[in-house]
Protein backbone atom coordinates (compact mmCIF):
# COMPACT_ATOMS: atom_id res chain seq x y z
CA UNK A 1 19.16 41.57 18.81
CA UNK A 2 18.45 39.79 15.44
CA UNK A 3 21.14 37.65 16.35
CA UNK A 4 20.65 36.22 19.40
CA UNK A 5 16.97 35.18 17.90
CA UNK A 6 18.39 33.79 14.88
CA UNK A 7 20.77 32.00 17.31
CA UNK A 8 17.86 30.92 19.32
CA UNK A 9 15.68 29.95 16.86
CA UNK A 10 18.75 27.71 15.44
CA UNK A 11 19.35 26.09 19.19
CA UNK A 12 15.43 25.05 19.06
CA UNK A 13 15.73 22.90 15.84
CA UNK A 14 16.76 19.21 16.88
CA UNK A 15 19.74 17.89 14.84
CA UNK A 16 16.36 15.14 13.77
CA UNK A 17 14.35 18.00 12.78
CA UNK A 18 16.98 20.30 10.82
CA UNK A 19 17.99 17.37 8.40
CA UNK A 20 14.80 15.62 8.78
CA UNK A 21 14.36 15.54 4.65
CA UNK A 22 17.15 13.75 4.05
CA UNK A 23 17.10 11.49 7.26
CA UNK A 24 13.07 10.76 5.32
CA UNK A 25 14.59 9.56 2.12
CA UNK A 26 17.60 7.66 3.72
CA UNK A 27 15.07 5.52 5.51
CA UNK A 28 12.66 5.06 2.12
CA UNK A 29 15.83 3.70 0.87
CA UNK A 30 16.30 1.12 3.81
CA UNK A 31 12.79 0.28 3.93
CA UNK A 32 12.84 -0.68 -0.17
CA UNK A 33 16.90 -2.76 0.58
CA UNK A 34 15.07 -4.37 3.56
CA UNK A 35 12.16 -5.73 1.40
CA UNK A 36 14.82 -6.61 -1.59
CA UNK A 37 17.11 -8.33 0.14
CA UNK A 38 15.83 -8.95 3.92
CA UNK A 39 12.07 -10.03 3.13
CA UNK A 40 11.91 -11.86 6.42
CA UNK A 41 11.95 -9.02 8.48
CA UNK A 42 8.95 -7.84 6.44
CA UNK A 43 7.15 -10.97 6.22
CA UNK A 44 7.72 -11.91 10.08
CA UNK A 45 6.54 -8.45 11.04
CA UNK A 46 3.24 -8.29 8.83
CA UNK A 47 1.68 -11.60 10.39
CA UNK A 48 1.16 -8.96 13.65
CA UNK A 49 -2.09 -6.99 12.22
CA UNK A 50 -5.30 -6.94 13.71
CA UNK A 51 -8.27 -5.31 10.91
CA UNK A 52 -5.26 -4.94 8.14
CA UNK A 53 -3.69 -2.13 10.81
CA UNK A 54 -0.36 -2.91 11.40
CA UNK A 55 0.79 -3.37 15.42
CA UNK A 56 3.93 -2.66 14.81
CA UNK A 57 3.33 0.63 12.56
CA UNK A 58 0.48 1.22 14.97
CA UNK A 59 2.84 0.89 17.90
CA UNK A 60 5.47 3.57 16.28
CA UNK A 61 2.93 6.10 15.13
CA UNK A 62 1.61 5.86 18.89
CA UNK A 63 5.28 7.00 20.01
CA UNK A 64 4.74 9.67 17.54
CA UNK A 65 1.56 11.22 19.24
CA UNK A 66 2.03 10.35 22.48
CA UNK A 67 4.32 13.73 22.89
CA UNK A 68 2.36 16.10 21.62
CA UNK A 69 -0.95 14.57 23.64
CA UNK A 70 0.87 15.41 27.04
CA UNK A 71 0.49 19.34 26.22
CA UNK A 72 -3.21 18.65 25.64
CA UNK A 73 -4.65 20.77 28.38
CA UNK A 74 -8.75 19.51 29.13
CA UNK A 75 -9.32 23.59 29.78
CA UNK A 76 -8.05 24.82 26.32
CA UNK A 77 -10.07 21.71 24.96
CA UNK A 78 -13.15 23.73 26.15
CA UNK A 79 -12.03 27.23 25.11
CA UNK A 80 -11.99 25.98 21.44
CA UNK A 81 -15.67 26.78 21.12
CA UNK A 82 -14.66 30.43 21.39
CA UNK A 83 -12.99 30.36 18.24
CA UNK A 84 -14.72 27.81 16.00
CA UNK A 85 -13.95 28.73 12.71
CA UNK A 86 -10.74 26.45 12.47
CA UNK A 87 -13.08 23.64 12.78
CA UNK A 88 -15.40 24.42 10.53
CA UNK A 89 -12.47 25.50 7.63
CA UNK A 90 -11.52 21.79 8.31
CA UNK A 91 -14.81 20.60 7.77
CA UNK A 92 -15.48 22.71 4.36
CA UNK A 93 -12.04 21.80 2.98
CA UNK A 94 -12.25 18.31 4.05
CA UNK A 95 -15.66 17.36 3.24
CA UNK A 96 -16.90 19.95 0.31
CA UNK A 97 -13.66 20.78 -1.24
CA UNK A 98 -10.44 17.96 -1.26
CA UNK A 99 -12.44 14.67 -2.68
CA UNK A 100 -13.80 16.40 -5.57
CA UNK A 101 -10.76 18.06 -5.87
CA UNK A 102 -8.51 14.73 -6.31
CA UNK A 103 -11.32 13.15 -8.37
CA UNK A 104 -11.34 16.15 -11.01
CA UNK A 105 -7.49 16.34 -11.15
CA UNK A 106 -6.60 12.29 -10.85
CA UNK A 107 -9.28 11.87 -14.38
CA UNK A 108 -7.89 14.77 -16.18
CA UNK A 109 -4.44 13.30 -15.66
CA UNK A 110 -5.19 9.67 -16.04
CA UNK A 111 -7.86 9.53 -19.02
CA UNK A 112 -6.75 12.94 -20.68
CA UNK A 113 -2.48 13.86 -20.18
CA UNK A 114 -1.51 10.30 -19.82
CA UNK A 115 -4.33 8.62 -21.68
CA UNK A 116 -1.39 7.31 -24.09
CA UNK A 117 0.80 5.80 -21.86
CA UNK A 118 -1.80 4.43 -19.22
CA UNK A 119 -4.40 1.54 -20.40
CA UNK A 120 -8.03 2.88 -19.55
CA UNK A 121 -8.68 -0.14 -17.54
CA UNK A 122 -5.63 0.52 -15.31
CA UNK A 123 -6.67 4.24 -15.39
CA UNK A 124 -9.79 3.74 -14.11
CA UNK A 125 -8.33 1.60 -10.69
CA UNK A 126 -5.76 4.33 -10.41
CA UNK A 127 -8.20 6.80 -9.84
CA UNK A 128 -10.12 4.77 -7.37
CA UNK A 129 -7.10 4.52 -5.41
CA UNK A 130 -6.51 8.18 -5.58
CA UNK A 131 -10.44 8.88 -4.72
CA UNK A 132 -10.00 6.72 -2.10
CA UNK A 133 -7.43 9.21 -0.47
CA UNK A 134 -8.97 11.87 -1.46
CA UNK A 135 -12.40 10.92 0.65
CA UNK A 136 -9.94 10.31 3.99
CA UNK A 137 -8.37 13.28 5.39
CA UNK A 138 -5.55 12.40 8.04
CA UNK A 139 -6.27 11.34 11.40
CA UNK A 140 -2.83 10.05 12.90
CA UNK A 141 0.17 11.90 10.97
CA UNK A 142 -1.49 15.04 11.29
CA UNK A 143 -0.48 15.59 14.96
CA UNK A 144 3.29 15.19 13.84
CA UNK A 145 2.55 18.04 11.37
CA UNK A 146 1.25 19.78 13.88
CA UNK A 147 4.22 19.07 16.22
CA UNK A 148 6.37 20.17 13.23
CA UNK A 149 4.88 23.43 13.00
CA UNK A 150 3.73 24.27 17.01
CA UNK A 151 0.77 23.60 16.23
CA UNK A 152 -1.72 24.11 19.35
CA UNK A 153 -2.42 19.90 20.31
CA UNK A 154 -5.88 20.79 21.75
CA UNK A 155 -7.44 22.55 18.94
CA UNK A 156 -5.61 19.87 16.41
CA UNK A 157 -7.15 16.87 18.98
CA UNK A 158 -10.90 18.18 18.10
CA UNK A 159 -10.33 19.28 14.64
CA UNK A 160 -9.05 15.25 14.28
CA UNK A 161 -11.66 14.17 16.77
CA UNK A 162 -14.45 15.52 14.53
CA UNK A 163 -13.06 14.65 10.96
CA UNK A 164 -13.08 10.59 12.45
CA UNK A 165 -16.70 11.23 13.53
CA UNK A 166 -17.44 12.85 9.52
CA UNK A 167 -15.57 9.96 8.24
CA UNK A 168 -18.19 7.40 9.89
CA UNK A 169 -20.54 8.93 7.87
CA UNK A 170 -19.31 10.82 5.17
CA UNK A 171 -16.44 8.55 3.81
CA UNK A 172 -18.56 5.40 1.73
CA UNK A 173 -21.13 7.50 0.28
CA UNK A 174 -18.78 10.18 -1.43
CA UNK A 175 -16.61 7.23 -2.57
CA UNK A 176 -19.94 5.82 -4.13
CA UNK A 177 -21.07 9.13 -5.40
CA UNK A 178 -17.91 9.93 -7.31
CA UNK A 179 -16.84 6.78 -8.58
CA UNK A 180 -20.12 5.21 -8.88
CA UNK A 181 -19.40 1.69 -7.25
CA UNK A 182 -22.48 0.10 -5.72
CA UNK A 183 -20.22 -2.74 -3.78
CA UNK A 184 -17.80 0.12 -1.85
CA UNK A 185 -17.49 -1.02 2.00
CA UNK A 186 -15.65 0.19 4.32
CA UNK A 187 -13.67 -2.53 7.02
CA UNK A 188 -15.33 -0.65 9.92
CA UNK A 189 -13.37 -2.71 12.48
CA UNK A 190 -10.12 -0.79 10.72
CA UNK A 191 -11.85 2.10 11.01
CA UNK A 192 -13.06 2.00 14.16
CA UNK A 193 -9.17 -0.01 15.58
CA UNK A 194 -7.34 3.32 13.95
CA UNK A 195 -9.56 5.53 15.99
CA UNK A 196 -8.74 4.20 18.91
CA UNK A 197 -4.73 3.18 18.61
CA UNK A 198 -4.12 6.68 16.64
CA UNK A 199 -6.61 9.37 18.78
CA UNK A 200 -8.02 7.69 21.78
CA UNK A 201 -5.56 5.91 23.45
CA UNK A 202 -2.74 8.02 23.09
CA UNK A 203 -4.69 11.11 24.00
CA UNK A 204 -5.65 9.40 27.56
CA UNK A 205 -2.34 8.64 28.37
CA UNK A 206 -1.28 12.24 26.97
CA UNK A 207 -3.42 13.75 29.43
CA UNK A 208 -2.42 10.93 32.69
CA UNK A 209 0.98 11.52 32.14
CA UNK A 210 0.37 15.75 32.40
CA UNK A 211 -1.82 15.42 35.29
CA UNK A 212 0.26 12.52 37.24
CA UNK A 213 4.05 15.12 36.40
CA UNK A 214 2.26 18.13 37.07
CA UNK A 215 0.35 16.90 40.26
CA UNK A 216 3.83 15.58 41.59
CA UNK A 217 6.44 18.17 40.67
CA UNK A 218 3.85 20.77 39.24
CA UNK A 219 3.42 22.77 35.74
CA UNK A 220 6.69 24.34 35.41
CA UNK A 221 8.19 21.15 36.07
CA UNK A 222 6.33 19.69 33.28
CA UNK A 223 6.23 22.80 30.65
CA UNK A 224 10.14 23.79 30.73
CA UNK A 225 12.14 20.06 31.81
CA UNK A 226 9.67 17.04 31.52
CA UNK A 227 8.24 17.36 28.01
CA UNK A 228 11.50 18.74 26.28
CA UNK A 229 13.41 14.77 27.27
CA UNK A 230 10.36 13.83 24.55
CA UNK A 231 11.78 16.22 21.90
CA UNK A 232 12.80 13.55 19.38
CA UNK A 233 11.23 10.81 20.37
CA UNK A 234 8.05 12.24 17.41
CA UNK A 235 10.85 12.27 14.83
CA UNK A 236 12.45 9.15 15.94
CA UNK A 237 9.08 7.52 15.64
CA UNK A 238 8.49 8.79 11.92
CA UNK A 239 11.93 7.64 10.48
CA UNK A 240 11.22 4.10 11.74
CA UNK A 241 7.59 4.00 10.56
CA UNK A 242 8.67 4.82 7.31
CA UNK A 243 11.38 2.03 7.24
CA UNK A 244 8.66 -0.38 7.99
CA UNK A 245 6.06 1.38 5.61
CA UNK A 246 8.59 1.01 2.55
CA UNK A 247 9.76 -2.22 3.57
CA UNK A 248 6.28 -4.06 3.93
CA UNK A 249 5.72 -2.17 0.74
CA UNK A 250 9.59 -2.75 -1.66
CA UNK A 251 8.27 -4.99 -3.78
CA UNK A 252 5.69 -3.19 -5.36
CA UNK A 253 7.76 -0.26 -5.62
CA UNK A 254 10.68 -1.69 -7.65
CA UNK A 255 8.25 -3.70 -10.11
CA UNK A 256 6.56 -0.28 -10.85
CA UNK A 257 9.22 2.43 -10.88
CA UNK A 258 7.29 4.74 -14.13
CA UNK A 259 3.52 3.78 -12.61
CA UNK A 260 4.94 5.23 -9.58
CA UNK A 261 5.85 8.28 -10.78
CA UNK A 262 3.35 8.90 -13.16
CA UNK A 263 0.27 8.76 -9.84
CA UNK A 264 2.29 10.54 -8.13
CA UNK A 265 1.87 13.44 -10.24
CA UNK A 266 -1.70 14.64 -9.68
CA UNK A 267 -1.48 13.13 -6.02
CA UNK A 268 1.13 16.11 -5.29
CA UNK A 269 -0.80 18.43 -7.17
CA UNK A 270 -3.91 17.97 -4.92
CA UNK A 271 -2.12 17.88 -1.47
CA UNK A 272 -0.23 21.51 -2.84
CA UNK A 273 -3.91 22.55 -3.82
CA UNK A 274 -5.65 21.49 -0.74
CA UNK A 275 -2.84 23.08 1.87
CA UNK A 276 -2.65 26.14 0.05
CA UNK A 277 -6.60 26.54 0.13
CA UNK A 278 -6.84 26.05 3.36
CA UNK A 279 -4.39 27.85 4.51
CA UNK A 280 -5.32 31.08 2.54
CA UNK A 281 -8.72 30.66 3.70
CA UNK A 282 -7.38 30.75 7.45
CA UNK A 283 -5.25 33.54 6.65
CA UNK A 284 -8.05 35.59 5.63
CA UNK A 285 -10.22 34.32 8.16
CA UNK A 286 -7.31 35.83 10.48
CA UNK A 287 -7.09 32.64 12.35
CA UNK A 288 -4.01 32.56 14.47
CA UNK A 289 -1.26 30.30 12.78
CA UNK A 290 -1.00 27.37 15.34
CA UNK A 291 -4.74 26.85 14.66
CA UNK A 292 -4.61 27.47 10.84
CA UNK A 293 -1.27 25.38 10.03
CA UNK A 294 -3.17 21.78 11.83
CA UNK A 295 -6.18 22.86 9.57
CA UNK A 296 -4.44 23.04 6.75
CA UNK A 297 -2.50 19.72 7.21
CA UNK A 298 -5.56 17.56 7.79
CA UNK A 299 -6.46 18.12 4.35
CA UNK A 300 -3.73 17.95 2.63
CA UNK A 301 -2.25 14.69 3.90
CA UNK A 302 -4.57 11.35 3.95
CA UNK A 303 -5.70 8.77 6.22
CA UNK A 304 -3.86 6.25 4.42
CA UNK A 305 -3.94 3.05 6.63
CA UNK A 306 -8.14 3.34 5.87
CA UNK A 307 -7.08 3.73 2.39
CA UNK A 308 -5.34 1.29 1.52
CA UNK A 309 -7.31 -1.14 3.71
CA UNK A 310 -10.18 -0.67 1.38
CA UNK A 311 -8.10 -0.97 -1.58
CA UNK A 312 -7.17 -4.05 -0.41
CA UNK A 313 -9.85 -5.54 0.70
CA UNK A 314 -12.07 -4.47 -2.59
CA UNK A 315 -9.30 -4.90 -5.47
CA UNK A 316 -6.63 -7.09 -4.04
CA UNK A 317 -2.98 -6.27 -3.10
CA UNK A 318 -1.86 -6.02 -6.77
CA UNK A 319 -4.31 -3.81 -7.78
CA UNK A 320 -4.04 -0.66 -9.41
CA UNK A 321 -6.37 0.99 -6.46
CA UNK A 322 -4.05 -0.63 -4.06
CA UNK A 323 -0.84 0.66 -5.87
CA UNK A 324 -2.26 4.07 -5.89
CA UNK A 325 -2.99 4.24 -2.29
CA UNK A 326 0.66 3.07 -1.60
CA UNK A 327 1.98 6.17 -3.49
CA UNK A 328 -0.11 8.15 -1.50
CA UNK A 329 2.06 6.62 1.37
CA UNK A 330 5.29 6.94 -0.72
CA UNK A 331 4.81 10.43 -1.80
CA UNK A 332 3.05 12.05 1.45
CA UNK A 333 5.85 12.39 3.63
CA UNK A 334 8.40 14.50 1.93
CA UNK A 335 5.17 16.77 0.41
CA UNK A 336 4.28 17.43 3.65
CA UNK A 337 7.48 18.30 5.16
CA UNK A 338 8.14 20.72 2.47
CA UNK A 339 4.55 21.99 3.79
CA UNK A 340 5.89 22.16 7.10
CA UNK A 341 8.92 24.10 5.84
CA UNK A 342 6.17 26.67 3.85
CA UNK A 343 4.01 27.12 7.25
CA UNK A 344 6.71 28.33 9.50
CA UNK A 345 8.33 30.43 6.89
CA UNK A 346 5.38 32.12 6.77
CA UNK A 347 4.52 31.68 10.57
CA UNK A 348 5.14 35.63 10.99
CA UNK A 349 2.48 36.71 8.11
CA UNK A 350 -0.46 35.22 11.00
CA UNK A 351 -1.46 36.83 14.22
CA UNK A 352 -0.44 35.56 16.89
């Protein structure tokens, strides 16, 4: 009997989603070679940005979503009331909890472990950058965590639903407060354009798409044949976002190879720190795990197209914020899968 689940588990994991690691760092690799050698393709494709967000990216991380928004069901949207403490662990962690965090650990390691190597000047627009992350929790890549792990899409829709709301509010003053910048401003058109490409608009077609298949060949149609020819269309999606991501990015990489490294260092720390908080405190909570894995994610990974937007726009493409922000990008995708691979090894140790 052990088997035949083993065997079934096995039969569920995509060929995408079973090598998915190395298929990530294969395309890092042809994202930096495109930029080295191939910069038109780069260059051509950046002139499309509205707000500093990226069509194109914006376009791919859409095909991302846009799967796991067609099992959003409007009545499990209102059932989520019943059981609100996800949301509010999301909030705590979020809000209370992961910008300190990266502030506290980002100083220590800049101005104290690697005060020798790392000018204090340079140290000092490194940890912007990183406080800059740390004040943005995820809004789009969260829902292919979620995917990754089953996580239930209508809970993770209103936990990311209400974290955009917080960040209207919430994201310039703690910025302001920790790093004490008086000119910190926030491109709200970004803000507002990432909202809508990366929650709104995929959700509404998520939910057309369920009611127009189900309406026409009904829900068992839908649940067991229609949404399964989507399966790797969310992985698909990733690999080429991150070949774009790495090649609008190359240059920057390869003229900073020990910089790189050496941010990327407390940036991993924190995302480790923040998942595994979070995902304790829904443990003991006794949160079922497809509510508690999406909670968990938020936090740890970052809205990083706000991010670096206001990196940019405040310091300049070559600056040290900006650079920092960027590793944020570089480093956040293989953290988080290994994440993903921690959640549903430890999918049993939740109720159901």
């Amino acid at each position: 009997m052990d088997n035949a689940n083993n065997n079934e588990k096995k039969e569920n994991i995509s060929f995408f989603q079973k090598y998915l690691t190395l298929w990530v760092f294969i395309c890092m690799i042809i994202g930096v070679l495109i930029s080295k050698f191939l910069p038109i393709i780069p260059n051509t494709l950046n002139k499309f940005e509205y707000a500093n967000v990226s069509i194109p990216i914006a376009v791919l991380i859409w095909l991302m979503i846009y799967p796991m928004m067609m099992s959003v069901d409007f009545q499990s949207i209102k059932n989520v009331t019943k059981n609100p403490n996800g949301i509010f662990l999301t909030w705590v962690v979020n809000w209370l909890i992961k910008p300190f965090t990266m502030f506290f650990i980002s100083s220590f390691f800049f101005y104290t472990i690697l005060n020798n190597i790392i000018p204090n000047d340079l140290a000092k627009e490194y940890l912007t950058g990183a406080v800059l992350l740390g004040a943005a929790p995820c809004t789009a890549m969260v829902f292919v965590w979620s995917a990754l792990t089953k996580g239930n899409p209508s809970y993770t829709v209103v936990q990311v639903a209400t974290n955009d709301l917080i960040i209207l509010i919430a994201f310039v003053p703690i910025v302001k407060f920790l790093l004490g910048i008086s000119n910190v401003t926030v491109p709200w058109d970004t803000l507002f354009l990432s909202v809508v490409l990366f929650v709104l608009i995929p959700l509404i077609a998520g939910i057309a798409t369920r009611l127009y298949v189900c309406t026409k060949k009904g829900t068992e149609y839908f649940n067991n044949i229609f949404v399964h020819k989507f399966d790797n269309i969310t992985v698909i999606g990733l690999l080429l976002t991150l070949i774009l991501l790495f090649s609008f990015q190359g240059n920057i990489i390869l003229s900073n190879p020990l910089h790189i490294i050496l941010i990327a260092i407390p940036l991993i720390l924190q995302t480790f720190l923040i998942f595994f908080i979070a995902y304790i405190a829904a443990y003991l909570l006794k949160l079922p795990h497809n509510i508690a894995s999406p909670a968990a994610m938020i936090g740890a990974s970052n809205f990083f197209e706000l991010a670096v937007a206001v990196a940019v726009s405040l310091f300049g493409v070559n600056s040290g914020a900006a650079l920092a922000t960027i590793v944020g990008v570089l480093v956040e995708v293989p953290v988080m899968l290994t994440l993903v691979k921690i959640a549903n090894a430890t999918k049993n140790k939740f109720k159901n």
